[in-house]
N, C-alpha and C. Protein backbone atom coordinates (compact mmCIF):
# COMPACT_ATOMS: atom_id res chain seq x y z
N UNK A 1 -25.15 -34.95 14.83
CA UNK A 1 -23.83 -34.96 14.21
C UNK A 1 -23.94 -34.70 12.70
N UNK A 2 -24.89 -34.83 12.16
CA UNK A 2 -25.20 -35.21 10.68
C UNK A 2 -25.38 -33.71 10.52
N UNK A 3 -26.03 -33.23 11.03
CA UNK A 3 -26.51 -31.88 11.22
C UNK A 3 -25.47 -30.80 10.71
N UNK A 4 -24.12 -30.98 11.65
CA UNK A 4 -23.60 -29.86 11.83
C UNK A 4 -22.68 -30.63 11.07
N UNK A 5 -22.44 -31.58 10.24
CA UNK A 5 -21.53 -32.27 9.14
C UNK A 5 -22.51 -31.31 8.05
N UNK A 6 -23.80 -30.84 7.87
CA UNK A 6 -24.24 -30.37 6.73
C UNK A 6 -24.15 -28.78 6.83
N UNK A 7 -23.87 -28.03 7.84
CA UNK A 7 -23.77 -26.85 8.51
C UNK A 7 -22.02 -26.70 7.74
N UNK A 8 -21.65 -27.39 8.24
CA UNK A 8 -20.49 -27.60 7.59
C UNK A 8 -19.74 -27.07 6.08
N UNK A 9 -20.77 -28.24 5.64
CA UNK A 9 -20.54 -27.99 3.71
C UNK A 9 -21.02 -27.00 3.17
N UNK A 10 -22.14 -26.57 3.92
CA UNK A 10 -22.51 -25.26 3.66
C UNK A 10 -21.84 -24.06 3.79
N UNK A 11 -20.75 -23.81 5.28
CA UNK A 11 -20.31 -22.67 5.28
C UNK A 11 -18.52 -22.91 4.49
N UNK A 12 -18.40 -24.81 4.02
CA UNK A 12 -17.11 -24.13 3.09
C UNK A 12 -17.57 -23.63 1.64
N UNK A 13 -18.47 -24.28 1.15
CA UNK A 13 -19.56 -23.55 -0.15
C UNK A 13 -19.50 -22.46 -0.56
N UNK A 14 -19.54 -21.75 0.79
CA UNK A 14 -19.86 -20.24 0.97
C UNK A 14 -18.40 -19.61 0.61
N UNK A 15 -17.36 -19.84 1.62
CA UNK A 15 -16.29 -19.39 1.60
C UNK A 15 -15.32 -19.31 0.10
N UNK A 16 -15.94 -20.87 -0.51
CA UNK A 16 -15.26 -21.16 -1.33
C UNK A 16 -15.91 -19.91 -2.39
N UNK A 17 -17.28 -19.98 -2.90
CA UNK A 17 -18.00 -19.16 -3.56
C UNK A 17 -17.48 -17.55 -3.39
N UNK A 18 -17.15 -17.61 -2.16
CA UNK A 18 -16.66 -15.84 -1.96
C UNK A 18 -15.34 -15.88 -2.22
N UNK A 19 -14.58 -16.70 -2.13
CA UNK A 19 -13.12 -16.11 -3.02
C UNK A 19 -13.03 -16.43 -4.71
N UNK A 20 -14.06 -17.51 -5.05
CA UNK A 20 -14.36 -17.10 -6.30
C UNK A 20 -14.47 -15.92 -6.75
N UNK A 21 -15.49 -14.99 -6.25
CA UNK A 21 -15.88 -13.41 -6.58
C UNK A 21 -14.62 -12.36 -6.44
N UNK A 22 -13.61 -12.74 -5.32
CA UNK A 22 -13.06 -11.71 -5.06
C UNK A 22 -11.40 -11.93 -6.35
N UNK A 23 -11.42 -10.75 -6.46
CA UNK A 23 -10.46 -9.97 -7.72
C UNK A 23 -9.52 -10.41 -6.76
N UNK A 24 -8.20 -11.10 -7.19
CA UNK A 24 -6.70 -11.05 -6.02
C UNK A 24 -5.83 -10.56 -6.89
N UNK A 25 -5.26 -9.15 -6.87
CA UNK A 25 -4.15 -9.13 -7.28
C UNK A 25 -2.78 -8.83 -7.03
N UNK A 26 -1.81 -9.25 -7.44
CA UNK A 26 -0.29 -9.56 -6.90
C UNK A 26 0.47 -8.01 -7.36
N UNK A 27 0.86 -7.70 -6.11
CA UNK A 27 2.11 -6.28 -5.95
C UNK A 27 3.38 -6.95 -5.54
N UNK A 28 4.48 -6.87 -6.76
CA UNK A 28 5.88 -6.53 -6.52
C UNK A 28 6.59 -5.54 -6.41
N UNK A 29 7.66 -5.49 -5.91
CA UNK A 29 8.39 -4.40 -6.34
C UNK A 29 10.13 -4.86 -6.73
N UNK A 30 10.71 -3.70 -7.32
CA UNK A 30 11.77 -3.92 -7.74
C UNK A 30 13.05 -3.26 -6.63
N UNK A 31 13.83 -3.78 -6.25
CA UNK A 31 14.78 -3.19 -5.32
C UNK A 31 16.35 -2.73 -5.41
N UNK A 32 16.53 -3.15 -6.81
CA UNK A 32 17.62 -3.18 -7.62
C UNK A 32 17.44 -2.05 -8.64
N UNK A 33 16.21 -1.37 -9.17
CA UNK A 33 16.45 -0.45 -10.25
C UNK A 33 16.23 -1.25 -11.48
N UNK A 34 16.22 -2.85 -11.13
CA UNK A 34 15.96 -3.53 -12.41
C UNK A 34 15.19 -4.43 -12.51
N UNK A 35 14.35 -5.78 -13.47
CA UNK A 35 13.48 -6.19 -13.56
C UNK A 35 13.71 -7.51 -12.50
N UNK A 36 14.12 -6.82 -11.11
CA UNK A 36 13.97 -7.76 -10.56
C UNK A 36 12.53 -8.05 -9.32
N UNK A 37 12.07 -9.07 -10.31
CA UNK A 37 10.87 -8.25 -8.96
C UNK A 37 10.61 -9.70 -8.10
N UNK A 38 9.96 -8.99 -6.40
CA UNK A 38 9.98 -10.00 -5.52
C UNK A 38 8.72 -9.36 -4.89
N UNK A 39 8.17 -10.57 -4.39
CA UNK A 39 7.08 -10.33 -3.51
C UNK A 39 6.79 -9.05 -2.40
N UNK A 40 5.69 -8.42 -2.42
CA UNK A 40 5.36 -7.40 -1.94
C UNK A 40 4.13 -7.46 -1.00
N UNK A 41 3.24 -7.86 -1.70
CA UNK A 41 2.03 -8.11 -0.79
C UNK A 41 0.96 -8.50 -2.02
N UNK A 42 -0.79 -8.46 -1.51
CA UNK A 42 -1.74 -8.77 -2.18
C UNK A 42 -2.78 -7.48 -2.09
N UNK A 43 -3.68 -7.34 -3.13
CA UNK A 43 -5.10 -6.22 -3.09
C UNK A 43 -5.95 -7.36 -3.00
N UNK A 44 -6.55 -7.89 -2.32
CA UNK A 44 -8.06 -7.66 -2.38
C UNK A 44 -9.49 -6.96 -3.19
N UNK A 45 -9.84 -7.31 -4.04
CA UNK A 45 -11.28 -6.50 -4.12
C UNK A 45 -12.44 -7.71 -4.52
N UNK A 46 -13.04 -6.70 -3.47
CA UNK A 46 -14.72 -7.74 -3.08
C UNK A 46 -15.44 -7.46 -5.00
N UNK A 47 -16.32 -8.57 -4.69
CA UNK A 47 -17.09 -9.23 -6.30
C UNK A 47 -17.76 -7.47 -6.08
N UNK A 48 -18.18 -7.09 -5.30
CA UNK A 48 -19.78 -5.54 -6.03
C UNK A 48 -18.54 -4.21 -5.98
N UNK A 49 -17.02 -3.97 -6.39
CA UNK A 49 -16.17 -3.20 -6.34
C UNK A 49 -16.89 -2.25 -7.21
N UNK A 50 -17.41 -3.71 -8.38
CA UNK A 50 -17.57 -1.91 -10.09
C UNK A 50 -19.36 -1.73 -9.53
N UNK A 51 -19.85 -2.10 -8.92
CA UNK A 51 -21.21 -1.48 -8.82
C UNK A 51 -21.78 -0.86 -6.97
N UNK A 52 -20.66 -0.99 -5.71
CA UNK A 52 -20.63 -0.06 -5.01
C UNK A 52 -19.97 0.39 -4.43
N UNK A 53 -20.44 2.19 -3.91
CA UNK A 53 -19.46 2.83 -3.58
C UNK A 53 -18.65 2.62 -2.25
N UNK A 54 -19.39 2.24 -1.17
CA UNK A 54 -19.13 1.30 -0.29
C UNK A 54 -17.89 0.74 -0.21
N UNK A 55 -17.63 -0.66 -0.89
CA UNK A 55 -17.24 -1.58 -1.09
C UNK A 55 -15.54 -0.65 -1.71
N UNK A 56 -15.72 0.73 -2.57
CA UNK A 56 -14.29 0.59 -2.88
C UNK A 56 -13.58 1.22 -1.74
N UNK A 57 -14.22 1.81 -0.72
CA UNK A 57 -13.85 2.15 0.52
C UNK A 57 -12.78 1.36 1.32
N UNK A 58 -11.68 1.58 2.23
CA UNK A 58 -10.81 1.44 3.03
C UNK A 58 -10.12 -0.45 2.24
N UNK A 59 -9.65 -0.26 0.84
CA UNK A 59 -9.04 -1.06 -0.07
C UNK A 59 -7.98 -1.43 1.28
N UNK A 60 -7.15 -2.37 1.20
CA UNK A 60 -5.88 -2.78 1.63
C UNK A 60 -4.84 -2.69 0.39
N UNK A 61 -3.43 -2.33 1.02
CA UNK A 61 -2.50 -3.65 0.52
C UNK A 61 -1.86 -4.61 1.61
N UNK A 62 -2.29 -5.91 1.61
CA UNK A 62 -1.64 -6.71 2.36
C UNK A 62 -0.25 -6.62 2.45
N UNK A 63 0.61 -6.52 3.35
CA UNK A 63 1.87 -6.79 3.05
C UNK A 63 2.67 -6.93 4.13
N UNK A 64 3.36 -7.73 4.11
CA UNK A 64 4.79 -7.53 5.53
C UNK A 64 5.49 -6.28 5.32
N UNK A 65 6.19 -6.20 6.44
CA UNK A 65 6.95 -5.00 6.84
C UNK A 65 8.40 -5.51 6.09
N UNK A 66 9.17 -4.18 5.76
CA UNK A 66 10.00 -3.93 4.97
C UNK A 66 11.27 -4.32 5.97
N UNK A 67 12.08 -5.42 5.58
CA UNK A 67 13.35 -5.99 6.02
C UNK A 67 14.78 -4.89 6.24
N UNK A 68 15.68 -5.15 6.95
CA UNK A 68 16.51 -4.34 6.80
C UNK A 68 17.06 -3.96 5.05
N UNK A 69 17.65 -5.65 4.94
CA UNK A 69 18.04 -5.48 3.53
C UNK A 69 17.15 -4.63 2.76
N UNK A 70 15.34 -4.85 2.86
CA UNK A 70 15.13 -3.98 1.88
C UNK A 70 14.82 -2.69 1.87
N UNK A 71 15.02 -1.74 3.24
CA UNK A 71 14.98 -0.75 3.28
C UNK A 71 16.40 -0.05 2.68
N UNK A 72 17.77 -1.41 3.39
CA UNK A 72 18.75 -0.60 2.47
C UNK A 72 19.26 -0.60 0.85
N UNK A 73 18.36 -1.49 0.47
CA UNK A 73 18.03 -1.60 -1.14
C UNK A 73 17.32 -0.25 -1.78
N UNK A 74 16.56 0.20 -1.04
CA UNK A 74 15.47 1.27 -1.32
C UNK A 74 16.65 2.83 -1.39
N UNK A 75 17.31 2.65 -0.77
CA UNK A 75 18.09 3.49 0.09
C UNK A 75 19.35 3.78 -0.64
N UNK A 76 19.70 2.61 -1.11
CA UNK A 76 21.03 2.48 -2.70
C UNK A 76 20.45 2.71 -3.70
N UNK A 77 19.05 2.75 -3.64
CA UNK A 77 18.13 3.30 -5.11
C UNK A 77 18.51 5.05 -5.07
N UNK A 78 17.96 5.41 -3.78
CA UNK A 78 17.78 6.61 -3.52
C UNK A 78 19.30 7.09 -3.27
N UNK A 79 20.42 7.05 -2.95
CA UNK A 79 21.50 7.25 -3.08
C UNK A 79 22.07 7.89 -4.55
N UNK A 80 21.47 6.95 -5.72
CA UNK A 80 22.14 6.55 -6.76
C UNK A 80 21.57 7.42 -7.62
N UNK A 81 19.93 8.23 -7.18
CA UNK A 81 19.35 8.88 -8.29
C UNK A 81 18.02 7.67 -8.70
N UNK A 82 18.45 6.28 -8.67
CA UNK A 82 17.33 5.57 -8.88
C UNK A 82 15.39 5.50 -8.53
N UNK A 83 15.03 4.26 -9.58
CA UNK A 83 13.68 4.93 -9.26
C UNK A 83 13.43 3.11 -8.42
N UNK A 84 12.50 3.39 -7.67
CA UNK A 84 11.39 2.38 -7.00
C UNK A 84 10.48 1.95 -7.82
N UNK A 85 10.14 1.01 -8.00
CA UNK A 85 8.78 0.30 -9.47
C UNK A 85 8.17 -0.63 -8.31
N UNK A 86 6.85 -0.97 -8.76
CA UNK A 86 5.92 -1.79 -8.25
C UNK A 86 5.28 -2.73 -9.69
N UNK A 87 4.73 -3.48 -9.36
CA UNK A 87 4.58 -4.31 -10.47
C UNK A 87 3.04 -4.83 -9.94
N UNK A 88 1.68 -4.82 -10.70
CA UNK A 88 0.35 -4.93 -10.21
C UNK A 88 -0.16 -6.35 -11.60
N UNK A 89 -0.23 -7.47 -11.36
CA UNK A 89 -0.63 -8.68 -11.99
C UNK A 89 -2.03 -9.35 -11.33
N UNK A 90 -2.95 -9.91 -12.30
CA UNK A 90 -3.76 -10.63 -11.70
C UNK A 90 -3.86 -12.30 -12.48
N UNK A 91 -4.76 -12.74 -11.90
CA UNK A 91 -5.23 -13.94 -12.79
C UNK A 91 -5.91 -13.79 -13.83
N UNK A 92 -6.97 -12.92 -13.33
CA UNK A 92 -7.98 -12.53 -14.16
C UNK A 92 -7.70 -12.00 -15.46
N UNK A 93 -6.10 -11.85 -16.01
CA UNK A 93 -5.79 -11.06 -17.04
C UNK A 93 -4.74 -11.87 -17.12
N UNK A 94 -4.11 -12.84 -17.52
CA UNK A 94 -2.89 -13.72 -17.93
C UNK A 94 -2.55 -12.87 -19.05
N UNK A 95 -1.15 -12.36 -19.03
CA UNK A 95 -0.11 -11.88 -19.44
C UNK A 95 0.32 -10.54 -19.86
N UNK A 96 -0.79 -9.67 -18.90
CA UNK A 96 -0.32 -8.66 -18.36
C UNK A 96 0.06 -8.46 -17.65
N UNK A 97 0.96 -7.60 -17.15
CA UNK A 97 1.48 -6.46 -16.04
C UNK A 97 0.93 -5.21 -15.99
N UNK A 98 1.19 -4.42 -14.99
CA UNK A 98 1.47 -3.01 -14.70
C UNK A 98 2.39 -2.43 -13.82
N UNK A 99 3.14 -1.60 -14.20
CA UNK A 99 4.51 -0.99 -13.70
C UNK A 99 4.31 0.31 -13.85
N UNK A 100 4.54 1.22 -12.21
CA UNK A 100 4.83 2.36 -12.08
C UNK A 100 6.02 2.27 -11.23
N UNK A 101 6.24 3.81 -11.02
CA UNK A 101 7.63 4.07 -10.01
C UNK A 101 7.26 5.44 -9.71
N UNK A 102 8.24 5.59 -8.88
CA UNK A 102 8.45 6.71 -8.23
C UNK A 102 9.87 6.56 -7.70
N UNK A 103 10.47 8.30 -7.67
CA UNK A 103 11.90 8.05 -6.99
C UNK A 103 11.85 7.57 -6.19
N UNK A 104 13.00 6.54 -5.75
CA UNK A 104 13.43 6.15 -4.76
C UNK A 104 13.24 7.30 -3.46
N UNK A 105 14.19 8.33 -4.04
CA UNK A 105 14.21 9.16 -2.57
C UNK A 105 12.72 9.85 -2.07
N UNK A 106 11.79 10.13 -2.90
CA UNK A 106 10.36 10.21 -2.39
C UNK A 106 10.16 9.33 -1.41
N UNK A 107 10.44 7.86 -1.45
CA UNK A 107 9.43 7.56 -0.96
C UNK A 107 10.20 7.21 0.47
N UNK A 108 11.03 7.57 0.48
CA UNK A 108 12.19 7.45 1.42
C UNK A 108 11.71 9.25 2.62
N UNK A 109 11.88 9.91 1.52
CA UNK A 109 11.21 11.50 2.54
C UNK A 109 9.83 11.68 2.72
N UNK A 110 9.17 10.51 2.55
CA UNK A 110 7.75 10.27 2.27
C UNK A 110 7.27 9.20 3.89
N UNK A 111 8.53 8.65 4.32
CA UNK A 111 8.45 8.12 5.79
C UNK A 111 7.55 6.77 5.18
N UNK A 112 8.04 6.16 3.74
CA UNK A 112 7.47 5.00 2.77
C UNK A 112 6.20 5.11 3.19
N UNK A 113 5.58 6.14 2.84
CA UNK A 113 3.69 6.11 2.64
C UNK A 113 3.73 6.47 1.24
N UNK A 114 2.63 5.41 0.82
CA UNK A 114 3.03 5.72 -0.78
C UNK A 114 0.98 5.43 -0.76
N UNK A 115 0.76 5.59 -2.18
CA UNK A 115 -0.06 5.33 -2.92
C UNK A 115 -0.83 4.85 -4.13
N UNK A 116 -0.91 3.55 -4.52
CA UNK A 116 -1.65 2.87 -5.44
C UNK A 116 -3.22 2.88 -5.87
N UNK A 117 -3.40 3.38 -7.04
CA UNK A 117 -4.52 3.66 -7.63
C UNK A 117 -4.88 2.75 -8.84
N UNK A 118 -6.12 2.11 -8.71
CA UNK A 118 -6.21 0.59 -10.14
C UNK A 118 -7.27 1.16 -10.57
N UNK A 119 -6.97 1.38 -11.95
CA UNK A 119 -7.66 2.19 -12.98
C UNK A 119 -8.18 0.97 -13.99
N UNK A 120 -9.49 0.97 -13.83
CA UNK A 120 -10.32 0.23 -14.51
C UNK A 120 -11.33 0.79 -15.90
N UNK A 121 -11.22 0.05 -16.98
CA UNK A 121 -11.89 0.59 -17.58
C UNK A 121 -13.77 -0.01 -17.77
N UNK A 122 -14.28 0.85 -18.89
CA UNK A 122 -15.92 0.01 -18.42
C UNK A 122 -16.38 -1.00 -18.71
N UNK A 123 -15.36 -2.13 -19.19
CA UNK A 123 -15.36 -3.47 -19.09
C UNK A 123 -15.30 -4.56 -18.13
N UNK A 124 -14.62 -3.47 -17.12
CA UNK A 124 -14.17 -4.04 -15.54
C UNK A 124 -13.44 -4.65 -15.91
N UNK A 125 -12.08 -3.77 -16.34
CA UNK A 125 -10.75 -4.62 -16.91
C UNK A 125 -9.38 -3.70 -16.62
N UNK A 126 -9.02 -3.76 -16.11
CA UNK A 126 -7.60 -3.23 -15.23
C UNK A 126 -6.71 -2.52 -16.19
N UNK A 127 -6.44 -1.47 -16.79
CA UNK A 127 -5.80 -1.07 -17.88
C UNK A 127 -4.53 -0.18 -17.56
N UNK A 128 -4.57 0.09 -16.04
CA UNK A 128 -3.27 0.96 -16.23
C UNK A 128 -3.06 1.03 -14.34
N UNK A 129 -2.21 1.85 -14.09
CA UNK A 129 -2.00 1.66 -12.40
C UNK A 129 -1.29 2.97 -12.13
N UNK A 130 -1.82 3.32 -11.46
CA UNK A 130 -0.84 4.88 -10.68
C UNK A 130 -0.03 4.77 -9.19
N UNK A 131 1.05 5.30 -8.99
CA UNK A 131 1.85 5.11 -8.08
C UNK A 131 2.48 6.59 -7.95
N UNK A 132 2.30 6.77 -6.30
CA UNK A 132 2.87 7.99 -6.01
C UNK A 132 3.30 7.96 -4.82
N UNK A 133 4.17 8.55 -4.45
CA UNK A 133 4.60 8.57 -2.44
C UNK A 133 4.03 9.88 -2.42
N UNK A 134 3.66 9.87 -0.74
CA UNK A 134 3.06 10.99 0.05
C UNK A 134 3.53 12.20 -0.49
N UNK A 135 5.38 12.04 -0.22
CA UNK A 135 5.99 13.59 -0.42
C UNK A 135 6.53 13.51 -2.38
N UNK A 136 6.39 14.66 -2.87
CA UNK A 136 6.65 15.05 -4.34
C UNK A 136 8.43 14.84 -4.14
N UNK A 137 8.87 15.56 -3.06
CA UNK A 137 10.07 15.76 -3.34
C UNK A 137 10.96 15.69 -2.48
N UNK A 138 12.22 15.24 -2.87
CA UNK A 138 13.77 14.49 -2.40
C UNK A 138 14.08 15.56 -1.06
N UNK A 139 14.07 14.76 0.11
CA UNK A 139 14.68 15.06 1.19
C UNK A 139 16.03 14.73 1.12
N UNK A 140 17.00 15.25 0.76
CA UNK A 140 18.49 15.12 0.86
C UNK A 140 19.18 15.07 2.47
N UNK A 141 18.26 15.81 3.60
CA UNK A 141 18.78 15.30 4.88
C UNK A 141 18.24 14.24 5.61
N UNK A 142 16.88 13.61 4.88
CA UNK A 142 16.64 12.29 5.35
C UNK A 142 17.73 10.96 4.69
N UNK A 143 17.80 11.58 3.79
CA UNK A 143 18.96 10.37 2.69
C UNK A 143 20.20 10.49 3.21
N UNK A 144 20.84 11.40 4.00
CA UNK A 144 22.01 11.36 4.44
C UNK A 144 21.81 10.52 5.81
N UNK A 145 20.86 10.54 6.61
CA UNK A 145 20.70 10.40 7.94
C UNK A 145 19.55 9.21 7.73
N UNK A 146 19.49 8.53 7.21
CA UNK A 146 18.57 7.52 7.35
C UNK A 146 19.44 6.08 7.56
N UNK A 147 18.56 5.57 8.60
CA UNK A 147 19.06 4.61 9.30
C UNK A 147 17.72 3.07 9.05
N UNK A 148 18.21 2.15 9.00
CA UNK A 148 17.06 1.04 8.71
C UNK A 148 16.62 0.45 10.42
N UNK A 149 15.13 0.58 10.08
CA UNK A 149 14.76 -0.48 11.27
C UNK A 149 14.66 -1.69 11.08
N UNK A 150 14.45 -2.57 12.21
CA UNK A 150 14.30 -4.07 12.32
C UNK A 150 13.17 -4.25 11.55
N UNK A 151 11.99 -3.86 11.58
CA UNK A 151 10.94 -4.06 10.99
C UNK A 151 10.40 -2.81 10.61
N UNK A 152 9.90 -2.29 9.11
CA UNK A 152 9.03 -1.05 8.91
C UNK A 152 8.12 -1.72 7.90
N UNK A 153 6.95 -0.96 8.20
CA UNK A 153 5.76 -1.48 7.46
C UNK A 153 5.12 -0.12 6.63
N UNK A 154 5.08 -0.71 5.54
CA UNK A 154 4.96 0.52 4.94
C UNK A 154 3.63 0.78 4.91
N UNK A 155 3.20 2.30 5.19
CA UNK A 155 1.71 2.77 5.59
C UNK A 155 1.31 3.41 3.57
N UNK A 156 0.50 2.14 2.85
CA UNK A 156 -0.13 2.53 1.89
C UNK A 156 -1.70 2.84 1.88
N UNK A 157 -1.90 3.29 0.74
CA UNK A 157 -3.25 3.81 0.32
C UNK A 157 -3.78 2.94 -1.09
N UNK A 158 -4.90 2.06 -0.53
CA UNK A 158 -5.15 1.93 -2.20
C UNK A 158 -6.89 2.15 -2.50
N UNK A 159 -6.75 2.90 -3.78
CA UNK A 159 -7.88 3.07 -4.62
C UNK A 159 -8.21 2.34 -6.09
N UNK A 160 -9.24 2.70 -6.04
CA UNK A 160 -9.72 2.26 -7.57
C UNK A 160 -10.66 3.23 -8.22
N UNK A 161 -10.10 3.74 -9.43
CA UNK A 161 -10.94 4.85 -10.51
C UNK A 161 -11.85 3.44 -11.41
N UNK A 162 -12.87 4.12 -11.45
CA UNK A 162 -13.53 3.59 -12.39
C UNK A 162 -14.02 4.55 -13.92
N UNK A 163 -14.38 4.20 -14.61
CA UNK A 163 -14.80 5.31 -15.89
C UNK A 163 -16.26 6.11 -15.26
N UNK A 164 -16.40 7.08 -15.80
CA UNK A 164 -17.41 7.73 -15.37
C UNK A 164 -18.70 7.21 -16.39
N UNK A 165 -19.98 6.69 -16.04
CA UNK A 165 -20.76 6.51 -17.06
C UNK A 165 -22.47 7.77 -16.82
N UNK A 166 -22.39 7.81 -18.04
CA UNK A 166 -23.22 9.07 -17.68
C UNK A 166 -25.03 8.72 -17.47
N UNK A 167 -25.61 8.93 -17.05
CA UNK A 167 -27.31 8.25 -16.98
C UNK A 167 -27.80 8.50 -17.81
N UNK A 168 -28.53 7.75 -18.48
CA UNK A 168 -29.25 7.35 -19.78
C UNK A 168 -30.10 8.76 -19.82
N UNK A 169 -29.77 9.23 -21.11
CA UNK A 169 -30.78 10.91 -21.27
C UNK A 169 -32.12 9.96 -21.63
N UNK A 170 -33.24 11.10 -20.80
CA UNK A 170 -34.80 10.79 -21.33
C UNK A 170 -34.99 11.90 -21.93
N UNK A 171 -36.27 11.96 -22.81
CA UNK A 171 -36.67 13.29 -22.97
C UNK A 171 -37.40 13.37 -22.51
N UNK A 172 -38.02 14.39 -21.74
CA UNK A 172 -38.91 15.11 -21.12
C UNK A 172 -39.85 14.65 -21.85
N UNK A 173 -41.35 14.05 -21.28
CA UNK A 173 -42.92 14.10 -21.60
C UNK A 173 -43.20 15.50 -22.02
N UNK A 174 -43.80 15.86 -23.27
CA UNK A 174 -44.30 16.97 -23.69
C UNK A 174 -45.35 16.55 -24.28
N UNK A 175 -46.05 17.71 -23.09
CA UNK A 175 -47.58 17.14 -23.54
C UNK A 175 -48.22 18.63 -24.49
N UNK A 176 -48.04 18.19 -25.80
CA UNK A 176 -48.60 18.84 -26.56
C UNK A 176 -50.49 18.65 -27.05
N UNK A 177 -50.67 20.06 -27.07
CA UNK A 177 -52.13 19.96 -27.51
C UNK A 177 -52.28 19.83 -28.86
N UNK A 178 -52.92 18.55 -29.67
CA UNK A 178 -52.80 18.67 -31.39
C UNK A 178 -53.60 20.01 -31.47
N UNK A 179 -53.35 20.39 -32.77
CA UNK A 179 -53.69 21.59 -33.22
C UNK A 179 -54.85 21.26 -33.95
N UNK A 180 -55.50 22.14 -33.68
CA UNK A 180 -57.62 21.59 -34.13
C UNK A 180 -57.74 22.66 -35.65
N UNK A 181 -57.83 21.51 -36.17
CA UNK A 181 -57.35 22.19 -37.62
C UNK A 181 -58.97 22.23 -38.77
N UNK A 182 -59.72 21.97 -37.68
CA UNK A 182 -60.98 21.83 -38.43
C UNK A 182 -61.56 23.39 -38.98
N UNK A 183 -62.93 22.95 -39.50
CA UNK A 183 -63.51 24.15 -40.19
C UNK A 183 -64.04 24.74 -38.90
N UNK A 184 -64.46 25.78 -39.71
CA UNK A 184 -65.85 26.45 -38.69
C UNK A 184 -66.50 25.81 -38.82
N UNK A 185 -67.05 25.41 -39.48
CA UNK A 185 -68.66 24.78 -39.77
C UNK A 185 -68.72 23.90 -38.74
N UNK A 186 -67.26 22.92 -38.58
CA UNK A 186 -67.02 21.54 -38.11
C UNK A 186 -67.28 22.00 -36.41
N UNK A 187 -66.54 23.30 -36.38
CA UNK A 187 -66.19 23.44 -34.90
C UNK A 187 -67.27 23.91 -34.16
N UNK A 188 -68.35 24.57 -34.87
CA UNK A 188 -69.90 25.49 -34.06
C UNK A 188 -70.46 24.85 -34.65
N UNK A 189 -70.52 23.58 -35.05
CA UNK A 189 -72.33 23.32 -35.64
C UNK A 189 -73.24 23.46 -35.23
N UNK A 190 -73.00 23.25 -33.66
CA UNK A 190 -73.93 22.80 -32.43
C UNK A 190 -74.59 24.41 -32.35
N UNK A 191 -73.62 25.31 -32.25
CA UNK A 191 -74.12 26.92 -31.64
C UNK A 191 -75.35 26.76 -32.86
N UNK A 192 -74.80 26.28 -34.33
CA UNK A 192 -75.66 27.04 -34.96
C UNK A 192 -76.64 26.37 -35.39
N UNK A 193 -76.61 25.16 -35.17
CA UNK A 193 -78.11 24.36 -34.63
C UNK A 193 -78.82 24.98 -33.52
N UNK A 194 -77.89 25.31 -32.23
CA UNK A 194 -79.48 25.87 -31.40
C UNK A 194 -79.88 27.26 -31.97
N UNK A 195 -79.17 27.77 -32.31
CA UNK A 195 -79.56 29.04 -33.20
C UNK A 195 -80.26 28.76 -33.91
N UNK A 196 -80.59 28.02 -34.77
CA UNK A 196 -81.69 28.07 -36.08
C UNK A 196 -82.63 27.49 -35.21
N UNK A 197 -83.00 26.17 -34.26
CA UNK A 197 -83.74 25.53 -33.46
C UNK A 197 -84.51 26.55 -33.04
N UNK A 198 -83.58 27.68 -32.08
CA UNK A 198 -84.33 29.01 -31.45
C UNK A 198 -85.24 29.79 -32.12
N UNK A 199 -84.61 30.23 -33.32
CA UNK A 199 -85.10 31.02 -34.27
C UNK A 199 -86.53 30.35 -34.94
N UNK A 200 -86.42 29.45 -34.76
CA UNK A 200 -87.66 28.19 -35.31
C UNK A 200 -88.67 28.73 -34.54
N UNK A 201 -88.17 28.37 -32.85
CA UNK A 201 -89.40 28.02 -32.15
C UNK A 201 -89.97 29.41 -31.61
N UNK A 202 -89.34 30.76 -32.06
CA UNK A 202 -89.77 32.18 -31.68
C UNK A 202 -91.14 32.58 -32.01
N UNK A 203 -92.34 32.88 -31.78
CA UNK A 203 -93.59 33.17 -32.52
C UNK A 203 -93.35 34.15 -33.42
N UNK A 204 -94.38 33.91 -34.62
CA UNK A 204 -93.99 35.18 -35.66
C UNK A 204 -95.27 36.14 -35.06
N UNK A 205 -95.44 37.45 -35.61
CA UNK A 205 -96.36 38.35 -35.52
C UNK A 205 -97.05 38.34 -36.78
């Protein structure tokens, strides 16, 4: 019993330790056109995001599916000319925001697939946020003919840019030969030692 009481503390340790690491940050959006913002969902990112490539792979945004009311909120945006905003906050940064948009009616002829991008700089510090829906541009016969479901869940994309850092320049090993800057004398002594040696030991006539 003691055993699996210590099996225990160990795997909340763990759990606890791993949401320490992980980055949580909070997505609103606005449904009014104005700073009204209400819960949207959560990002996720695991502690090794800024060091692998892995890891920034198949991001989430958590989120429930979009209510009647707020599809027809989206829908009086897009009616009106209005824009859609999202709002991206963490802990990790107390008293910032980030706010993008996109028209309303994009994301409405976009069948609400949109896309969030968290732009980090090389501090591993969140500096700006991109937001786009699938389609560029206003379907005027989906906006006439759009009808709200009971439940829609909106099919997002999220990424993360990081700064590009470039690999430390080496210089190339150059293997230079020093330059032999000596005399003659210095450089043949030897030839002209066995030379005189020779000349020594030749018999005379």
């Amino acid at each position: 019993m003691a055993r699996v009481g210590i099996w225990f503390v160990v795997f909340m340790a763990f759990v606890a330790l791993s949401a320490a690491q992980t980055l949580k940050l909070s997505v609103e959006h606005a449904l009014k056109g104005s700073e009204d913002w209400t819960n949207r969902g959560t990002i996720e990112l695991p502690a090794n995001i800024f060091t692998s490539k892995r890891s920034r792979q198949n991001l989430k945004l958590e989120q429930q599916a979009f209510g009647v009311g707020e599809q027809q909120a989206i829908h009086d945006l897009a009616k009106n000319g209005g824009l859609y905003k999202i709002r991206v906050t963490t802990p990790e940064q107390p008293g910032y925001e980030y706010i993008a948009s996109v028209k309303a009616c994009q994301l409405i002829a976009s069948d609400f697939t949109d896309s969030i991008t968290l732009n980090f700089n090389n501090k591993n510090k969140m500096f700006d946020v991109d937001y786009s829906a699938e389609t560029a541009s206003c379907d005027d016969l989906k906006i006439t003919n759009f009808q709200a479901h009971k439940a829609l869940k909106p099919r997002s994309q999220v990424s993360v840019s990081l700064p590009y850092v470039a690999p430390e320049y080496k210089e190339p090993e150059k293997q230079q030969e020093e330059a032999d800057n000596r005399s003659f004398l210095a450089k043949y002594w030897w030839i002209i030692l066995l030379g005189g040696g020779a000349m020594f030991l030749l018999p005379t006539q």
